[in-house]
C-alpha atoms as a PDB file:
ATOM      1  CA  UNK A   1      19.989 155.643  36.879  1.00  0.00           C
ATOM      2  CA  UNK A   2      21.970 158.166  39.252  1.00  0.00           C
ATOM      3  CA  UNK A   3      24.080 155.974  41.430  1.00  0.00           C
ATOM      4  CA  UNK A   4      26.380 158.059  44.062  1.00  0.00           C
ATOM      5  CA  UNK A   5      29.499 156.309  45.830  1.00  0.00           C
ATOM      6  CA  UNK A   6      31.110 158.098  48.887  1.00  0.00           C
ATOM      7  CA  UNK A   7      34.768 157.368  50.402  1.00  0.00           C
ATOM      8  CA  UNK A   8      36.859 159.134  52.867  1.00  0.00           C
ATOM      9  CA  UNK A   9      35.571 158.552  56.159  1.00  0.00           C
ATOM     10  CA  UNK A  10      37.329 156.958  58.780  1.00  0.00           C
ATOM     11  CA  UNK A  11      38.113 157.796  62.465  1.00  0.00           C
ATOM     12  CA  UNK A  12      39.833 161.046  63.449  1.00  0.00           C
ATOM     13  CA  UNK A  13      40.358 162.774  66.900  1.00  0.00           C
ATOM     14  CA  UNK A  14      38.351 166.064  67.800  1.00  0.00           C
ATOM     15  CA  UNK A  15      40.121 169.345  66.197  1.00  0.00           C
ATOM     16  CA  UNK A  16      41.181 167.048  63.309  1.00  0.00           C
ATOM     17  CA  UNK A  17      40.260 167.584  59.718  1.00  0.00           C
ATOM     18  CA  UNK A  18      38.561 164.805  57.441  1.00  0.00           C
ATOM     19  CA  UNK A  19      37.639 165.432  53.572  1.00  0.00           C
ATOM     20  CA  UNK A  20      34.555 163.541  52.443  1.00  0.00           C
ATOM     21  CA  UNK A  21      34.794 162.712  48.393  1.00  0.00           C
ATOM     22  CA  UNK A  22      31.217 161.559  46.316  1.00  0.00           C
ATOM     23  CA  UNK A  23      31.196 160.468  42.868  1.00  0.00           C
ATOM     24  CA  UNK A  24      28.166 160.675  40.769  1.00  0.00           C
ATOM     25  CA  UNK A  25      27.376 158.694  37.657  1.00  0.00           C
ATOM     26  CA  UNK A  26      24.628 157.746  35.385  1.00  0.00           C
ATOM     27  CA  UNK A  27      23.295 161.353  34.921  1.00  0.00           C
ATOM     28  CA  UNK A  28      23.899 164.787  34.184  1.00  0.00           C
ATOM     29  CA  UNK A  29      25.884 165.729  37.412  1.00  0.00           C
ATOM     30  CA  UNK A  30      25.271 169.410  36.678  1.00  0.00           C
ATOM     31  CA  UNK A  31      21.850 169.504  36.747  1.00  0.00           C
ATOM     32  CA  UNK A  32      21.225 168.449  39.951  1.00  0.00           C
ATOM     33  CA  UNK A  33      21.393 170.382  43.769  1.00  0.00           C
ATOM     34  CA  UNK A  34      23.337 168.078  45.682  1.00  0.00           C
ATOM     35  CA  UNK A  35      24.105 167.613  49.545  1.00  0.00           C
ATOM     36  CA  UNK A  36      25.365 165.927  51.964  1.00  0.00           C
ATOM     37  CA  UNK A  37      23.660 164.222  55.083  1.00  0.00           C
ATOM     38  CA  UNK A  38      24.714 162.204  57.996  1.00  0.00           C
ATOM     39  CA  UNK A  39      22.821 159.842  60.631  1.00  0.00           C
ATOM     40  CA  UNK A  40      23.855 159.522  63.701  1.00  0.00           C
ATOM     41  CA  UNK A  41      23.284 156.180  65.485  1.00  0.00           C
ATOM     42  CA  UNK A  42      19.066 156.795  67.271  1.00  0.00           C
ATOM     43  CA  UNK A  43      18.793 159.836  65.587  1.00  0.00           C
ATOM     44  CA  UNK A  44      16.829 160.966  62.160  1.00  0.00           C
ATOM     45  CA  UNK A  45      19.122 161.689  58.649  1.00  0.00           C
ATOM     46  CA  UNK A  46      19.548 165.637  58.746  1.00  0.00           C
ATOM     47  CA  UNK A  47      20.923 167.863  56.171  1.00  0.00           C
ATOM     48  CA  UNK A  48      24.826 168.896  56.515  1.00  0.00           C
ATOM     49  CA  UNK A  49      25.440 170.710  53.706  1.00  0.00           C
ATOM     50  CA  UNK A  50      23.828 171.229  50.059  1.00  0.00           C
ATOM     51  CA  UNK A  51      25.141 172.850  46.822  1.00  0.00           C
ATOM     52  CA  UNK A  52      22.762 173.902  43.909  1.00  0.00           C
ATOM     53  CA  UNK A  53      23.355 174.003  40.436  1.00  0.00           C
ATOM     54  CA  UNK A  54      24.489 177.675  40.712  1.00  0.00           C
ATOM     55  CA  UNK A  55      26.766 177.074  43.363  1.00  0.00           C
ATOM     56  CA  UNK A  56      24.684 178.475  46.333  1.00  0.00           C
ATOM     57  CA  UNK A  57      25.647 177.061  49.465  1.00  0.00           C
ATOM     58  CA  UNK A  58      23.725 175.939  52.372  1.00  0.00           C
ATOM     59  CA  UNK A  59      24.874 174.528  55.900  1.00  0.00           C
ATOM     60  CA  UNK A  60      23.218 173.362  59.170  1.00  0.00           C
ATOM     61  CA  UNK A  61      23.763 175.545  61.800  1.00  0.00           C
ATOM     62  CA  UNK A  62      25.810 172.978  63.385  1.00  0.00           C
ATOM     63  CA  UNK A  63      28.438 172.919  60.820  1.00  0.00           C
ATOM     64  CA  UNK A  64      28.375 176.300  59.523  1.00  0.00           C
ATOM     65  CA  UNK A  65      32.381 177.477  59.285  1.00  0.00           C
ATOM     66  CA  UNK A  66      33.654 173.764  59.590  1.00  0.00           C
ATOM     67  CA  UNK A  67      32.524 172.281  56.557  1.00  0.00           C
ATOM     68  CA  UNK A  68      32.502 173.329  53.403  1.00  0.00           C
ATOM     69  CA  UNK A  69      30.768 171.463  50.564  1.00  0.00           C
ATOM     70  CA  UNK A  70      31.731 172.008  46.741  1.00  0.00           C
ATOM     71  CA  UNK A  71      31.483 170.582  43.405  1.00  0.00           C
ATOM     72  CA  UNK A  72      33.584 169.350  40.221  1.00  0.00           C
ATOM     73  CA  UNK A  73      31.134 169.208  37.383  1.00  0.00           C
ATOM     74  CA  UNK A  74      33.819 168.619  35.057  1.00  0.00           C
ATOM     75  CA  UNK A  75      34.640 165.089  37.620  1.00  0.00           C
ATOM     76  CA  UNK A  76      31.521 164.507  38.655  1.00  0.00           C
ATOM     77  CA  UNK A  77      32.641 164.934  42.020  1.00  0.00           C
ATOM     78  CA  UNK A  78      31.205 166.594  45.330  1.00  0.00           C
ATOM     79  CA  UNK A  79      33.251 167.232  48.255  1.00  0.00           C
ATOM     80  CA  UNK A  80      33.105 167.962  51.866  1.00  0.00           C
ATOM     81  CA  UNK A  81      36.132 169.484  53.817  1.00  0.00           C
ATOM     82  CA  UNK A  82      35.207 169.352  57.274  1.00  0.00           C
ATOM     83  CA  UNK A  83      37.665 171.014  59.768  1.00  0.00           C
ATOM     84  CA  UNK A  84      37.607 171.243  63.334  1.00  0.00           C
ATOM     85  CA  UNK A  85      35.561 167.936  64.140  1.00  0.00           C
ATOM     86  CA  UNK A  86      33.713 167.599  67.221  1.00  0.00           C
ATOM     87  CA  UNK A  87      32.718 164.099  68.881  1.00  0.00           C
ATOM     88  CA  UNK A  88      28.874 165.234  67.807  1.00  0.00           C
ATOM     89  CA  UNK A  89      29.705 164.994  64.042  1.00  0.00           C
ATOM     90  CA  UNK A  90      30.370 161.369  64.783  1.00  0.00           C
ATOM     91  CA  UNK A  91      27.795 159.807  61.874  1.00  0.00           C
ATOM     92  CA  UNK A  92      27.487 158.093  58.448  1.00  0.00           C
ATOM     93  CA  UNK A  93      27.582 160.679  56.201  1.00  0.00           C
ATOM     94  CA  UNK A  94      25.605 160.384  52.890  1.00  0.00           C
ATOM     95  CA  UNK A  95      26.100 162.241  49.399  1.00  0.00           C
ATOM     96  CA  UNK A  96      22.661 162.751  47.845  1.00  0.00           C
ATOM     97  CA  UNK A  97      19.856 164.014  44.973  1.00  0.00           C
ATOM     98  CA  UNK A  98      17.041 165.289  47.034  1.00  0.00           C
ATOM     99  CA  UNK A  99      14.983 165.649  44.097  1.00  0.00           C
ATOM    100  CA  UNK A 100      15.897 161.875  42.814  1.00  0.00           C
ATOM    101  CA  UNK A 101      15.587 160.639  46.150  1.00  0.00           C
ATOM    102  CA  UNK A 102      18.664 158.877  45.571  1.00  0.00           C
ATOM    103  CA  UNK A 103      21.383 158.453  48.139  1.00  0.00           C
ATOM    104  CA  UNK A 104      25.008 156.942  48.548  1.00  0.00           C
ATOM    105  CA  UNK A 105      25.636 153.825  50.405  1.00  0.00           C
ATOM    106  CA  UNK A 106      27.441 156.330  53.239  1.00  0.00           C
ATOM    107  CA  UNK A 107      30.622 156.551  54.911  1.00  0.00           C
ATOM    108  CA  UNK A 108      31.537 156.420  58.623  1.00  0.00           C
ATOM    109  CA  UNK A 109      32.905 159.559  60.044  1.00  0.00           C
ATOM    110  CA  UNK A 110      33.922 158.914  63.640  1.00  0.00           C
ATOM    111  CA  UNK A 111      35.436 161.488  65.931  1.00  0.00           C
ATOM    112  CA  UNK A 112      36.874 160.543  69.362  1.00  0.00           C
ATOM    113  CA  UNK A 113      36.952 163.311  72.179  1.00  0.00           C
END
């Protein structure tokens, strides 16, 4: 069973930079496209970032040359470096399988203006 355990949020001001760690265990970590998502407080889970098995790299619009997501298959480990916050990327963020439909317990990320 894949079981996923995020740490590294906290509260930050806007402009600041915040690095979002994800462990995964109980699989085969390389296998798997990996993202991370984040839900805002009255608003639906949406896609930040994802990372496939081959390293491609997707981000929301919203995000794109702020964050960057990135793996350590040999740690098990995904990251997210996100630079230049902005009071909107105020959120739990969640690491995740998609395809497992498996999800960490999340992390709050909370950026004052």
């Amino acid at each position: 069973q894949v079981v996923l355990v995020e740490s590294g949020g906290g509260s930050a001001p806007a402009g600041a930079s915040l690095k979002l760690s994800c462990v995964f265990s109980g699989g085969t970590f390389e296998n798997y496209s990996v993202g991370w998502f984040r839900q805002a407080p009255g608003k639906e889970r949406e896609l930040v970032a994802r990372i496939t098995v081959s390293r491609n790299e997707y981000y929301a619009d919203s995000v794109k040359g702020r964050f960057t997501i990135s793996r350590d298959s040999a740690k098990n480990m995904l990251y997210l470096q996100m630079n230049s916050l902005k009071p909107e990327d105020t959120a739990v963020y969640y690491c995740g399988v998609p395809n497992l439909s498996t999800w960490g317990q999340g992390t709050q990320v909370t950026v004052s203006s």
